[in-house]
Protein backbone atom coordinates (compact mmCIF):
# COMPACT_ATOMS: atom_id res chain seq x y z
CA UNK A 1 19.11 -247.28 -103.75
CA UNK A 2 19.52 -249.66 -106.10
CA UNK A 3 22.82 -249.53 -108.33
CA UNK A 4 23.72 -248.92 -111.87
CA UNK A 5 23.73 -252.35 -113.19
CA UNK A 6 20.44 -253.28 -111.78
CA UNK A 7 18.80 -250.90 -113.22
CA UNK A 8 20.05 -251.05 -116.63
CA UNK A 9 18.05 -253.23 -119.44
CA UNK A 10 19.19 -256.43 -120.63
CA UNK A 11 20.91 -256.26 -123.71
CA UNK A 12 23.29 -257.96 -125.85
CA UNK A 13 26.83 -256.46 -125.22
CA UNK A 14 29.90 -257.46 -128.33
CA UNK A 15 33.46 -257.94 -126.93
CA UNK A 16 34.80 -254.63 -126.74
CA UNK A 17 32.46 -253.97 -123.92
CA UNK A 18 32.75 -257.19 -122.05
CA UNK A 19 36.49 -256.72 -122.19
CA UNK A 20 35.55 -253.59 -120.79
CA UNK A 21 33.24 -254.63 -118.32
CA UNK A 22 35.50 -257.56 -116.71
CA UNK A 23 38.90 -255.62 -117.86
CA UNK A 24 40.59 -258.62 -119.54
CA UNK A 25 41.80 -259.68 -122.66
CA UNK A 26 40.29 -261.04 -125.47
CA UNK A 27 42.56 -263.94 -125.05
CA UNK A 28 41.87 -264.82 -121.84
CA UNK A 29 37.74 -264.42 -122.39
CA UNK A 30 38.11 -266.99 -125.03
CA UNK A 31 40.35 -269.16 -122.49
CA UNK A 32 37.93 -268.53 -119.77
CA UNK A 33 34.74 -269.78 -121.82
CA UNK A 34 36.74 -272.80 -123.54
CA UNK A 35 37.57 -274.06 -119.97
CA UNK A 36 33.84 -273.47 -119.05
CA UNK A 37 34.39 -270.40 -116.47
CA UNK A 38 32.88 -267.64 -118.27
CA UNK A 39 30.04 -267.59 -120.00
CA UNK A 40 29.63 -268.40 -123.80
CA UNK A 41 28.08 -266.12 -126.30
CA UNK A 42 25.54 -266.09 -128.22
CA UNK A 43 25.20 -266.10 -131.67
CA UNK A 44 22.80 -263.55 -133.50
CA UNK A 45 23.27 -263.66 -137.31
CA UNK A 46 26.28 -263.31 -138.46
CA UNK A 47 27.06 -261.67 -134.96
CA UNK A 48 28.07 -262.72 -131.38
CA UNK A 49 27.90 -261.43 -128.18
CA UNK A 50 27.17 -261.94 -124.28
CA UNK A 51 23.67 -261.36 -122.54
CA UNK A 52 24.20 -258.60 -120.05
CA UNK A 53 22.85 -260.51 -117.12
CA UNK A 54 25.16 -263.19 -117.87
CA UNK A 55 28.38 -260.78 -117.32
CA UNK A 56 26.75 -259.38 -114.27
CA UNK A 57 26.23 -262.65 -112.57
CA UNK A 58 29.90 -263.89 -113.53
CA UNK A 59 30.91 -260.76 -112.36
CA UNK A 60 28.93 -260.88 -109.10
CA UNK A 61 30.26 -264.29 -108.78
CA UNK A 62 33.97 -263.86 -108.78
CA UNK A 63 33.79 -260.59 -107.06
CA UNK A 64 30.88 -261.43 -104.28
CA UNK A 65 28.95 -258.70 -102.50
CA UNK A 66 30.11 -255.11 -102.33
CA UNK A 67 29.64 -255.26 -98.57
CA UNK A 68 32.55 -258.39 -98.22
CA UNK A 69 34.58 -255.83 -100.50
CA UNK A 70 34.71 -252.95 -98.23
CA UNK A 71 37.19 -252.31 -95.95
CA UNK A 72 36.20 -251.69 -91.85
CA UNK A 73 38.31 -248.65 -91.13
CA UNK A 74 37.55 -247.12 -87.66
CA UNK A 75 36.31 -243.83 -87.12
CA UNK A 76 38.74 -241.35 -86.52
CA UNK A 77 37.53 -238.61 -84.45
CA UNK A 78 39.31 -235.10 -85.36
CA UNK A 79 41.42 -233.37 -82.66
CA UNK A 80 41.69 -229.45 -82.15
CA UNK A 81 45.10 -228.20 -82.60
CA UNK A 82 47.49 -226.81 -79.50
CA UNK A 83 45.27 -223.47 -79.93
CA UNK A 84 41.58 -225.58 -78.42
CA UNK A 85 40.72 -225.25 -75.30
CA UNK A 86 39.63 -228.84 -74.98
């Protein structure tokens, strides 16, 4: 099953949403993109903002596949109480 952000459309998303998305500051996305670690916007008019699939990939970057992410817990098998006859 493929996940939410590969199946939405590319679009142009304005700061409040990639502060959103990567859950920093404006500060530090400016920061970020002057020291050539995030990507830069685009400009659109009198508008800016960030191609979608550019946030996804720096996000995929820093944060590498989901499957590194999760933890390996092992598998707990229940026990009956004092009342099984097990």
């Amino acid at each position: 099953m493929k996940n939410e952000l590969e199946t939405a459309p590319r679009r142009i998303l304005r700061l409040p949403e990639v502060l959103a998305r990567t859950g920093m500051g404006r500060s530090w996305v400016y920061r970020e993109i002057a020291v050539g670690r995030f990507p830069k916007p685009t400009k659109i008019g009198r508008a800016s903002g960030w191609d979608s699939e550019m946030i996804d990939a720096y996000l995929a970057s820093v944060l590498g596949p989901l499957d590194a992410q999760l933890p390996l817990f092992p598998i707990q098998q229940e026990h009956g109480g004092a009342g099984d006859a097990s």
